[in-house]
N, C-alpha and C. Protein backbone atom coordinates (compact mmCIF):
# COMPACT_ATOMS: atom_id res chain seq x y z
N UNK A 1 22.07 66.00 -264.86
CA UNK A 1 22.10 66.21 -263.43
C UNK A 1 20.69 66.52 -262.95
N UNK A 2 20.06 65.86 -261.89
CA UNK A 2 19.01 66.36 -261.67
C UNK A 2 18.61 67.23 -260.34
N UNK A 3 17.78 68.23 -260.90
CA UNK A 3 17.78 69.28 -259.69
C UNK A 3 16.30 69.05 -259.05
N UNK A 4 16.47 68.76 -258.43
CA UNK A 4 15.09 68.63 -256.97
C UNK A 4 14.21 69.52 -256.84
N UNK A 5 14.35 70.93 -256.70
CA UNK A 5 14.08 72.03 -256.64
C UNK A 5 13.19 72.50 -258.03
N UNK A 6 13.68 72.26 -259.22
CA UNK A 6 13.14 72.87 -260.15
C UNK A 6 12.11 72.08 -260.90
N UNK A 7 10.50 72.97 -260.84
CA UNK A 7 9.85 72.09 -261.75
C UNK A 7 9.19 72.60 -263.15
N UNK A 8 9.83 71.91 -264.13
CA UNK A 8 9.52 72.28 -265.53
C UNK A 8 8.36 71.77 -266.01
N UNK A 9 8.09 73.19 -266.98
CA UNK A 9 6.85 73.26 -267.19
C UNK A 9 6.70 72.71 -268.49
N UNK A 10 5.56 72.18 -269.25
CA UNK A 10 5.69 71.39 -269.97
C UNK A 10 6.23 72.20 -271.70
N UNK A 11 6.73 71.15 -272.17
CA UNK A 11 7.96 71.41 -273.08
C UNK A 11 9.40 72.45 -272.79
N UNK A 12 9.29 72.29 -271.68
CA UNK A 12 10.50 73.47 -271.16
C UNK A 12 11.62 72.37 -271.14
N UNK A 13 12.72 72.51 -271.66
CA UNK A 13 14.02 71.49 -271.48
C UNK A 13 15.08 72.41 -270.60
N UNK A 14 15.81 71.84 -269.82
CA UNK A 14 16.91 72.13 -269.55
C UNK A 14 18.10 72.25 -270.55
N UNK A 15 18.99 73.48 -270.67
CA UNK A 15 19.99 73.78 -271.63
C UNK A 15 21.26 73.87 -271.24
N UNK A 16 21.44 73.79 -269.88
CA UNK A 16 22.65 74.56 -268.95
C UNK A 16 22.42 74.65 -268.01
N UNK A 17 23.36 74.28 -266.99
CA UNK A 17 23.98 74.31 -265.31
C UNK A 17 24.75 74.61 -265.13
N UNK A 18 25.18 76.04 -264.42
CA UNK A 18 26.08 76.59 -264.64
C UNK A 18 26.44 76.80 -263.02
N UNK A 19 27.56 76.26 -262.52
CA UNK A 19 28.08 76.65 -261.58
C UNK A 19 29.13 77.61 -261.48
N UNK A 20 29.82 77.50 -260.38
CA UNK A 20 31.10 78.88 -260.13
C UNK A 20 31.81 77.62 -260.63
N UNK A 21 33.36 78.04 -261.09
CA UNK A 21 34.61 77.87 -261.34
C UNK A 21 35.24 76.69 -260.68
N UNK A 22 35.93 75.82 -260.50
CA UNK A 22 36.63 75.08 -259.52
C UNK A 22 37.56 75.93 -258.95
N UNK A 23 38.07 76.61 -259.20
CA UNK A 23 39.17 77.54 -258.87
C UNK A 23 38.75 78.33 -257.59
N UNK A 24 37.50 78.57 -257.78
CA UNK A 24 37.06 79.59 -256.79
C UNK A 24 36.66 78.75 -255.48
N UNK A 25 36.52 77.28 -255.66
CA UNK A 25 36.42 76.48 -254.72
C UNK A 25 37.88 76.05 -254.11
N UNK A 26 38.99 75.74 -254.76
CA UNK A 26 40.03 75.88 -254.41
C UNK A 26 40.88 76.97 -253.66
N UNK A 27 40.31 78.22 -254.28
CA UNK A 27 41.00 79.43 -253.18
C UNK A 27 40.26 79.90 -252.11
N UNK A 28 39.30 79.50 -251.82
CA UNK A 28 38.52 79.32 -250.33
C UNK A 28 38.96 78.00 -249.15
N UNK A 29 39.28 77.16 -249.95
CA UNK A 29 39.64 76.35 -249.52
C UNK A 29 41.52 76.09 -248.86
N UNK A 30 42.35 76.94 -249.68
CA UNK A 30 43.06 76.85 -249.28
C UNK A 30 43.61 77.78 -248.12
N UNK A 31 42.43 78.86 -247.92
CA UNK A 31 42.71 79.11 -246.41
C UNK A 31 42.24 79.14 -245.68
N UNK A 32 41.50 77.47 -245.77
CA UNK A 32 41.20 76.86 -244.53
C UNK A 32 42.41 75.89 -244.18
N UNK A 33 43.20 75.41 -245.52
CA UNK A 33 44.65 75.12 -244.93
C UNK A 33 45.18 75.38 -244.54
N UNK A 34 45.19 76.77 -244.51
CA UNK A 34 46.44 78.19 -244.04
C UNK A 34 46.37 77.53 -242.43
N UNK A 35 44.75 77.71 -242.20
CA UNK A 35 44.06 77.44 -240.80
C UNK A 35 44.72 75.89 -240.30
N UNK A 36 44.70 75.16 -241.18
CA UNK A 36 45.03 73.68 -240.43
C UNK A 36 46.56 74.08 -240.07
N UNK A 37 47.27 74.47 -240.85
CA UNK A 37 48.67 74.43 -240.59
C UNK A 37 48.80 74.93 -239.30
N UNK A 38 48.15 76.19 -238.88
CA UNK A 38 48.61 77.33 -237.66
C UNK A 38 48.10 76.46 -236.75
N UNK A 39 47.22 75.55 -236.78
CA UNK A 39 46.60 74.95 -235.36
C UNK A 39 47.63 73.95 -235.26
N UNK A 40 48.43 73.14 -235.97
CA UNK A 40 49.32 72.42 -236.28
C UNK A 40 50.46 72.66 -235.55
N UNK A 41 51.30 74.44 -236.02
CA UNK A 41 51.92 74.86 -235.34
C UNK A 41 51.89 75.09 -234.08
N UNK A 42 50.46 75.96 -233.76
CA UNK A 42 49.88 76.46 -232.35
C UNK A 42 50.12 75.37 -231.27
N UNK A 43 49.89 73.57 -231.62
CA UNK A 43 50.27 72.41 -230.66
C UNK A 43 51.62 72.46 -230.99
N UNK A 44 52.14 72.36 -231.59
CA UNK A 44 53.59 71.96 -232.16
C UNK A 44 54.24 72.63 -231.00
N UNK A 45 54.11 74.04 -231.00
CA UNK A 45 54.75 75.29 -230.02
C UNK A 45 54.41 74.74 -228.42
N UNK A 46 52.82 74.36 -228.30
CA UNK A 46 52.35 74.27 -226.59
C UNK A 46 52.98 72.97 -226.45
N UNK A 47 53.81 71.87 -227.29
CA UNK A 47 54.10 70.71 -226.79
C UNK A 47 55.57 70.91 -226.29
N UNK A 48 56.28 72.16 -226.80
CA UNK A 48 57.81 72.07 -225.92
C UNK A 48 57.12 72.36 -224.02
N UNK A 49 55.96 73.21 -223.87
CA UNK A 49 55.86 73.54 -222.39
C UNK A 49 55.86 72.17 -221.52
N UNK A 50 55.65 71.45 -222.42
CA UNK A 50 55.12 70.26 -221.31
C UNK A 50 56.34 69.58 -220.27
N UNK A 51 57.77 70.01 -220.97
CA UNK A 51 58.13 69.62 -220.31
C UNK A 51 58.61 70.47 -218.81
N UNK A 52 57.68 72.14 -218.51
CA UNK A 52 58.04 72.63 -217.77
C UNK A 52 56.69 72.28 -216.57
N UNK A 53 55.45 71.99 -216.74
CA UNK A 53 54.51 71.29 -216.44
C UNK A 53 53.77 70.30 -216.53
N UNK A 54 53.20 69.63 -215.38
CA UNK A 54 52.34 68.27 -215.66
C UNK A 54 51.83 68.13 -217.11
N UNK A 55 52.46 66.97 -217.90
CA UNK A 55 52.09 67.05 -219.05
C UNK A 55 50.71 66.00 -219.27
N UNK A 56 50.67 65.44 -218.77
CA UNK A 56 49.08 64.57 -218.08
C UNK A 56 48.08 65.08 -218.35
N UNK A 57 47.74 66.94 -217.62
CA UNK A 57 47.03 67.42 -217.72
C UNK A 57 46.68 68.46 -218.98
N UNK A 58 48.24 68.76 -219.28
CA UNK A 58 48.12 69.41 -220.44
C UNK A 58 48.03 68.65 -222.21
N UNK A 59 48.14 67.15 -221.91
CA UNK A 59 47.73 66.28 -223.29
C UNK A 59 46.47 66.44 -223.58
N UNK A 60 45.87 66.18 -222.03
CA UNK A 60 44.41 66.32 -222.28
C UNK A 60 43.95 67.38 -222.96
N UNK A 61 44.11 68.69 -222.25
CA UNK A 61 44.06 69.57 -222.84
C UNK A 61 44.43 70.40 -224.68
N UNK A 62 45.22 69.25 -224.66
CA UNK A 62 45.57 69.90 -226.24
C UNK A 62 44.89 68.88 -227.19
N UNK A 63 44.78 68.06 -226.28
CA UNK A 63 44.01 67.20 -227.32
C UNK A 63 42.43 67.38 -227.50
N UNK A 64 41.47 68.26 -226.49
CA UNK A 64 40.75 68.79 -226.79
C UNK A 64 40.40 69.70 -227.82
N UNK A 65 41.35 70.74 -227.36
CA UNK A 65 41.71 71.77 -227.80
C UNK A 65 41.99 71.69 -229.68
N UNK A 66 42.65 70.93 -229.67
CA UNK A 66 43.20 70.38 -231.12
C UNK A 66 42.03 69.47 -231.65
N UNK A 67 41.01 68.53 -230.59
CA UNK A 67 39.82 68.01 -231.70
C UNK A 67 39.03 68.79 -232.13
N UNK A 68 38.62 69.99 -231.11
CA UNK A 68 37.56 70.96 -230.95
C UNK A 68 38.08 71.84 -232.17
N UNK A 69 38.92 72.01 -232.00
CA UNK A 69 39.50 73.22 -233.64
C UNK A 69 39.59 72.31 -234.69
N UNK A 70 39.90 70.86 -234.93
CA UNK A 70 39.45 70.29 -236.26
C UNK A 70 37.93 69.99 -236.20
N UNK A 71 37.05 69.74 -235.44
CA UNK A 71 35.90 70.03 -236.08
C UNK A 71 34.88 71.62 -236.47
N UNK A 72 36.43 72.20 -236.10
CA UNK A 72 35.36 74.09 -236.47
C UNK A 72 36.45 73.63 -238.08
N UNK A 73 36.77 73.20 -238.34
CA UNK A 73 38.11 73.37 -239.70
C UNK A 73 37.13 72.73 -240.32
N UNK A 74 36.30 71.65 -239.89
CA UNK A 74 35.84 70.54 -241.27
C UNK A 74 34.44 71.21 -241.04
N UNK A 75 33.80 71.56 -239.90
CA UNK A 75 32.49 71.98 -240.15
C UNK A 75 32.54 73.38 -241.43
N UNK A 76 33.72 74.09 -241.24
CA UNK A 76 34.15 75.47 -241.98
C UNK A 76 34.23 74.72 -243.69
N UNK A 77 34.71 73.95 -243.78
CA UNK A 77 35.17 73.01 -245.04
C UNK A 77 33.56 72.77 -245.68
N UNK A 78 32.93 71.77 -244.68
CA UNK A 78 31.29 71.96 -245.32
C UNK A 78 30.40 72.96 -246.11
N UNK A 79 30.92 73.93 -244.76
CA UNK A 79 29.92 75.15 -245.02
C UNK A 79 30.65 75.61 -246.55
N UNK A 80 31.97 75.42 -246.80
CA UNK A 80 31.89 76.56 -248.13
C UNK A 80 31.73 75.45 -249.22
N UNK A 81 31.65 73.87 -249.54
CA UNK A 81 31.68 73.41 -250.14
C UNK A 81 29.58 73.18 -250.51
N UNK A 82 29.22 73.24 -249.22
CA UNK A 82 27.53 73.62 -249.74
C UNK A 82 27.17 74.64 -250.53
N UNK A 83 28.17 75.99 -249.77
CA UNK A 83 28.20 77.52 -250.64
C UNK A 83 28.37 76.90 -252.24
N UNK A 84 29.78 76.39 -252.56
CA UNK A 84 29.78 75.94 -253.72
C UNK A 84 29.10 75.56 -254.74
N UNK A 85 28.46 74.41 -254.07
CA UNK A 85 27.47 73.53 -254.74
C UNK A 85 26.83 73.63 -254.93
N UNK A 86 25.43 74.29 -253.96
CA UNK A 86 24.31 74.69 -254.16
C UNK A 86 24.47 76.23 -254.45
N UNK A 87 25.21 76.70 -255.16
CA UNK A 87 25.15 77.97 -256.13
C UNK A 87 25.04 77.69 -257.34
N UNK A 88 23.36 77.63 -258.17
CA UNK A 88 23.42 77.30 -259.36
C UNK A 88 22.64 78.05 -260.07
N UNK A 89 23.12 78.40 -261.52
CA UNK A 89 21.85 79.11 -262.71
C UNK A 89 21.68 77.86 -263.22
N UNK A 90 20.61 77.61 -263.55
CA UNK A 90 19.81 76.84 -264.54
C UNK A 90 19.01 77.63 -265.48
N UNK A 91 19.58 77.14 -266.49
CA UNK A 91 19.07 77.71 -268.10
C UNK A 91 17.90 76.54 -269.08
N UNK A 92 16.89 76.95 -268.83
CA UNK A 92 15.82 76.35 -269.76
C UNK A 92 15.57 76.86 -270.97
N UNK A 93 14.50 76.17 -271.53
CA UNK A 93 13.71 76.78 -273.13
C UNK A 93 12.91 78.11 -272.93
N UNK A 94 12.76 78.53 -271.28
CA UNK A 94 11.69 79.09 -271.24
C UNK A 94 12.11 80.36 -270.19
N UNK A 95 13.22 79.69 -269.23
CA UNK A 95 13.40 80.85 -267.94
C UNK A 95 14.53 80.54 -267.78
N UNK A 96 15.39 81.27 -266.91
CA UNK A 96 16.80 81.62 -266.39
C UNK A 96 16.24 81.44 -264.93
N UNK A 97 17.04 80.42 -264.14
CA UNK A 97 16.68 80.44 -262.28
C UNK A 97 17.82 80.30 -261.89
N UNK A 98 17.62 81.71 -261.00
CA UNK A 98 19.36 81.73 -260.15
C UNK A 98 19.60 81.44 -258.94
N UNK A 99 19.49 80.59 -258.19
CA UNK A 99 19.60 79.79 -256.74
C UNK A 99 21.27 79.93 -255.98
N UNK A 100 20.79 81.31 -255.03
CA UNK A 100 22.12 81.40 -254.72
C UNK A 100 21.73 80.86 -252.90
N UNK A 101 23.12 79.98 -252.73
CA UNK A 101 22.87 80.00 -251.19
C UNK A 101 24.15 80.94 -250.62
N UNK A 102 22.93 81.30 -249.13
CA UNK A 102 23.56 82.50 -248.44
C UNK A 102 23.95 81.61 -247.04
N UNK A 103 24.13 80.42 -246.86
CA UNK A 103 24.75 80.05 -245.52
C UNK A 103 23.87 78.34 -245.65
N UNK A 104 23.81 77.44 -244.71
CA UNK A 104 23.40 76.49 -244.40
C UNK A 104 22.33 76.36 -244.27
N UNK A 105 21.48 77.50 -243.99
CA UNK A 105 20.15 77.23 -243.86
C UNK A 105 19.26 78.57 -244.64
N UNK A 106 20.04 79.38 -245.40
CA UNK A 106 19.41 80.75 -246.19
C UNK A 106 19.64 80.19 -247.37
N UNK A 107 18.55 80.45 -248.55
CA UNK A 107 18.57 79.75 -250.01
C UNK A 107 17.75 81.04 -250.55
N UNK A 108 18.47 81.97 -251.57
CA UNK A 108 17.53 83.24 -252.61
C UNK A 108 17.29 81.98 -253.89
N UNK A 109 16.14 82.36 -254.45
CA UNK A 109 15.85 81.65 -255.63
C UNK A 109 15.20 82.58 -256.77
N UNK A 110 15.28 83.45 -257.45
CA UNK A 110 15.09 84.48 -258.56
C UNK A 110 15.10 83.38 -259.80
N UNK A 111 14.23 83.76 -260.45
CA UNK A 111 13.95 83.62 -262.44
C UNK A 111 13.40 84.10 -262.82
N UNK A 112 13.81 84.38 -263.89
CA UNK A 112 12.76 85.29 -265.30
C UNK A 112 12.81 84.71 -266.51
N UNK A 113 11.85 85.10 -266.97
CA UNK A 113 11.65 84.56 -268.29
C UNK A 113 12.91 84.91 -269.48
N UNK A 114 13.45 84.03 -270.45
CA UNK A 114 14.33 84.38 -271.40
C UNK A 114 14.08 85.27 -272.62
N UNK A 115 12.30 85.32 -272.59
CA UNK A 115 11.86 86.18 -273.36
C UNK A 115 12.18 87.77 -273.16
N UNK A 116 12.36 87.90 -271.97
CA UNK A 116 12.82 89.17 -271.08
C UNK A 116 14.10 89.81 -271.32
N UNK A 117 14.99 88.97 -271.64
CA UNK A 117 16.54 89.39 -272.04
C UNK A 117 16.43 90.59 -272.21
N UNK A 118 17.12 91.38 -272.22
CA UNK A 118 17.75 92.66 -273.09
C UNK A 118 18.92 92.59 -273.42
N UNK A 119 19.73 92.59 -272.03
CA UNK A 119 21.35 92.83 -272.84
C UNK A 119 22.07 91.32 -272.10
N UNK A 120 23.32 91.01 -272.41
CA UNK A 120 24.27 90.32 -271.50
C UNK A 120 25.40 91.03 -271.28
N UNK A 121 25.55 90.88 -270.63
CA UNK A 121 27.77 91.75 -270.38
C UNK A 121 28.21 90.40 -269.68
N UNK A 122 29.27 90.57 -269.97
CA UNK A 122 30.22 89.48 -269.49
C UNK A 122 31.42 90.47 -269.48
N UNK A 123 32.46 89.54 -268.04
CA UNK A 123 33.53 91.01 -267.44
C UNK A 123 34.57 89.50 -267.15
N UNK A 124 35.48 89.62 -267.36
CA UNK A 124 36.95 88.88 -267.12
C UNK A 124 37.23 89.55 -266.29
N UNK A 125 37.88 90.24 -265.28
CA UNK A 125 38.53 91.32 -264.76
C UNK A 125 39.92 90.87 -264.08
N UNK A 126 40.43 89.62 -264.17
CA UNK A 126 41.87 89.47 -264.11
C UNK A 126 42.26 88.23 -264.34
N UNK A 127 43.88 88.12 -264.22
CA UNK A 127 44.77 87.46 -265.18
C UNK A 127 44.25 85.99 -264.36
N UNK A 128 43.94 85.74 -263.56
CA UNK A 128 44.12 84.63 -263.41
C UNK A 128 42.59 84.02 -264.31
N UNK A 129 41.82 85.00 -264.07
CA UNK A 129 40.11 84.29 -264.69
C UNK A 129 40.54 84.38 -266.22
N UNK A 130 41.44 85.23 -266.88
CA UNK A 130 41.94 85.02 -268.28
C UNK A 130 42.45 84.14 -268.27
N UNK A 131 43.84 83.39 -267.84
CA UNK A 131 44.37 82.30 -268.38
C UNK A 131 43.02 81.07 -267.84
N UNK A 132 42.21 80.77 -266.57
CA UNK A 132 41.82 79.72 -266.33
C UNK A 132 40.37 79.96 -267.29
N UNK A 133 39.76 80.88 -267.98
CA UNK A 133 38.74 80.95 -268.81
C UNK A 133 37.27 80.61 -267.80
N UNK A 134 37.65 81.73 -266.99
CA UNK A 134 36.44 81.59 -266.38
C UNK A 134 35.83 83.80 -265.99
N UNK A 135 34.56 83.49 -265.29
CA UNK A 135 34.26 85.13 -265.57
C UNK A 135 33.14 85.23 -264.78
N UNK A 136 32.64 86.82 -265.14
CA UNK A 136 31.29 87.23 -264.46
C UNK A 136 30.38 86.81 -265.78
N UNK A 137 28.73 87.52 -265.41
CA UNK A 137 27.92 87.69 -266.57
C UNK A 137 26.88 88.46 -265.66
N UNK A 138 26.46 89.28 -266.53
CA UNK A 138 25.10 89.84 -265.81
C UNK A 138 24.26 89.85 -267.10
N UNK A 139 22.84 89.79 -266.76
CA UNK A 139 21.57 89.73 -267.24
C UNK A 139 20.83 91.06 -267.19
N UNK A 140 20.46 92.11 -268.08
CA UNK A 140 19.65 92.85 -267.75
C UNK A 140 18.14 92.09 -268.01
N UNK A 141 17.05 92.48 -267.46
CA UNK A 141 15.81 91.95 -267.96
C UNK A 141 14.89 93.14 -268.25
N UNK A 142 13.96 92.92 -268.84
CA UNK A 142 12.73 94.19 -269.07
C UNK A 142 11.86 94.45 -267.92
N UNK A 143 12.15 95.45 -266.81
CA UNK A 143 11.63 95.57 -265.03
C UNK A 143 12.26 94.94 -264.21
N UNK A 144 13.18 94.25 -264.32
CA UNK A 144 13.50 93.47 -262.90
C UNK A 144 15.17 94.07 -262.59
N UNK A 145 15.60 93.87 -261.69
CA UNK A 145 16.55 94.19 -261.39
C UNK A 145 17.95 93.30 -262.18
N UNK A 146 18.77 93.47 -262.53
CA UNK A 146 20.44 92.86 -263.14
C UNK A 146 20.53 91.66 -262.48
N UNK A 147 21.22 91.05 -263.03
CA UNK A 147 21.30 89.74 -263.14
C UNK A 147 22.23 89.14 -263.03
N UNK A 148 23.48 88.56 -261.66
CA UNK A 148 24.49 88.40 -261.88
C UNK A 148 25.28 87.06 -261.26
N UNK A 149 25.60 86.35 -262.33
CA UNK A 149 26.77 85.26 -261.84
C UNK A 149 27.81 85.29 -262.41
N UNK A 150 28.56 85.11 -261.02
CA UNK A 150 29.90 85.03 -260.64
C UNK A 150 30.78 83.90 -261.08
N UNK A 151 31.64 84.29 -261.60
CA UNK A 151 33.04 83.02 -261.71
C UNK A 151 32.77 81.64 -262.42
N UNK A 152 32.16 82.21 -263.34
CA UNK A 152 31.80 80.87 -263.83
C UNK A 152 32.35 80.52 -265.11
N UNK A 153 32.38 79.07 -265.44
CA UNK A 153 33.27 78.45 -266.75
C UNK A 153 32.63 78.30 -267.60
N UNK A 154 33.19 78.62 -269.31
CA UNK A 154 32.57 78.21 -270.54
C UNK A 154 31.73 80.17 -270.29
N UNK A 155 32.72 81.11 -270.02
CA UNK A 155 31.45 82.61 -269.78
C UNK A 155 31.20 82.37 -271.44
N UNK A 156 31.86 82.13 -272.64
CA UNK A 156 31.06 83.12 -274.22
C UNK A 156 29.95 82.04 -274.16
N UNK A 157 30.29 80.40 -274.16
CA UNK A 157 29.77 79.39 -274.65
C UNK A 157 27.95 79.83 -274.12
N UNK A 158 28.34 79.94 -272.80
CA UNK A 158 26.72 80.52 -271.76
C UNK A 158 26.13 81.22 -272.76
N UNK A 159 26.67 82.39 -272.74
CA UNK A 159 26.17 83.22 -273.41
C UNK A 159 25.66 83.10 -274.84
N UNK A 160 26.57 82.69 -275.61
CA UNK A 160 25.48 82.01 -276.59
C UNK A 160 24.43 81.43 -276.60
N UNK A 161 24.36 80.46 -275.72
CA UNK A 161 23.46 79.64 -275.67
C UNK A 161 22.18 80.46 -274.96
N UNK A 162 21.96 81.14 -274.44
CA UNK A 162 21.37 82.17 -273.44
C UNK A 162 20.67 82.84 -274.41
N UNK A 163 21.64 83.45 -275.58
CA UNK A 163 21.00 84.91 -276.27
C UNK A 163 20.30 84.07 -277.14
N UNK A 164 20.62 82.88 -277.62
CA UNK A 164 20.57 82.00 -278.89
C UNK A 164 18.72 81.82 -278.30
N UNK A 165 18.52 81.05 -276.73
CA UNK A 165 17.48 80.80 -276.07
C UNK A 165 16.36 82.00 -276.56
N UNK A 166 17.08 83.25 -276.09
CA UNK A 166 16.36 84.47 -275.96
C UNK A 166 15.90 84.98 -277.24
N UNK A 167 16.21 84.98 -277.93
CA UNK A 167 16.05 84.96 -279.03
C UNK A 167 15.02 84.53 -280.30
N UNK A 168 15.30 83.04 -279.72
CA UNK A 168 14.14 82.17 -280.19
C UNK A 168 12.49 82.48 -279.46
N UNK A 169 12.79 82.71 -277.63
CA UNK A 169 11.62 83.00 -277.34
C UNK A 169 11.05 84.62 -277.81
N UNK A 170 11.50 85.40 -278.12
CA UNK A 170 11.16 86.88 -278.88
C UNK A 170 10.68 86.43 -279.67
N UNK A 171 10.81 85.85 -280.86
CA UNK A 171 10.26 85.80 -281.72
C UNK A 171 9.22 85.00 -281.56
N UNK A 172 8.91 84.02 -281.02
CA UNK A 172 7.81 83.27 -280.80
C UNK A 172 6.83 84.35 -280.32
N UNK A 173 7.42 84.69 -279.27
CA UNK A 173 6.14 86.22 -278.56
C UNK A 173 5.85 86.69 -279.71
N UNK A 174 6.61 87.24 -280.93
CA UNK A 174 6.13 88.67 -281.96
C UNK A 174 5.20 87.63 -283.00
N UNK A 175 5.31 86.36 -283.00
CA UNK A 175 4.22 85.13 -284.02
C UNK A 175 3.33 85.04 -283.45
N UNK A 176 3.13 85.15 -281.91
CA UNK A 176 1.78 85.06 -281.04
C UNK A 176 1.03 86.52 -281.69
């Protein structure tokens, strides 16, 4: 997959892209359905009035009314499927970069070196992230503040691969 944003430095490989969960894209999403249904209903209900008033004026009206609320539903649909997407760790030979977006036009971008590691924790904290095998992880580093992504799939596999990274770069530092 290639990321636009990130430029590697020489002999640095990419190891891992780690996004959130599908799941977690699915339960955001489904209450924006909740939302389609009630606007659904909300005309469903204003279409018995019509027959107590000019219904001429009131089609128009709902049919505004009803385009104007499906494009706040699909613009709403965008916005969390960008949230989604462009929430990514990328794991190299060399650094950890955590690119979280905060809205449509706010982007945080944090990395540190893997040489830095100290600890990992990884947290399940309920039944549903147990059966679907997905989780937290946080990063401590040496000075920087914790380190944390959310809901994400394959949490031990990461982590191996992470400490396995970290690991290798320590020791290279203690041969320098």
């Amino acid at each position: 997959m290639p990321i636009p944003s990130l430029h590697l430095e020489e002999n640095e490989q990419v190891l891992l892209v780690l996004h959130r969960h599908w799941f977690v894209l699915v339960r955001k999403l489904s209450a924006v359905i909740l939302k389609i249904f009630e606007g659904i209903m909300a005309f469903s209900i204003n279409s018995i009035s019509y027959v107590l008033t000019d219904a001429n004026i009131l089609d128009r009206l709902a049919a505004f009314l009803l385009s104007l609320y499906t494009l706040l539903i699909l613009a709403l649909v965008f916005a969390i499927w960008i949230n989604y997407r462009l929430d990514v760790w990328i794991v190299t030979t060399k650094r950890v970069v955590d690119v979280e977006q905060r809205g449509l036009f706010n982007r945080e971008i944090s990395e540190f070196l893997v040489a830095n590691i100290q600890d990992i924790t990884t947290e399940v904290p309920t039944m549903i992230m147990t059966l679907l095998g997905f989780g937290n992880m946080t990063i401590q580093t040496a000075g920087h503040k914790n380190f944390t992504v959310r809901e994400i799939p394959h949490l031990e596999e990461a982590k191996r691969i992470i400490l396995e990274c970290s690991q290798k770069a320590q020791k290279m530092n203690h041969e320098l």
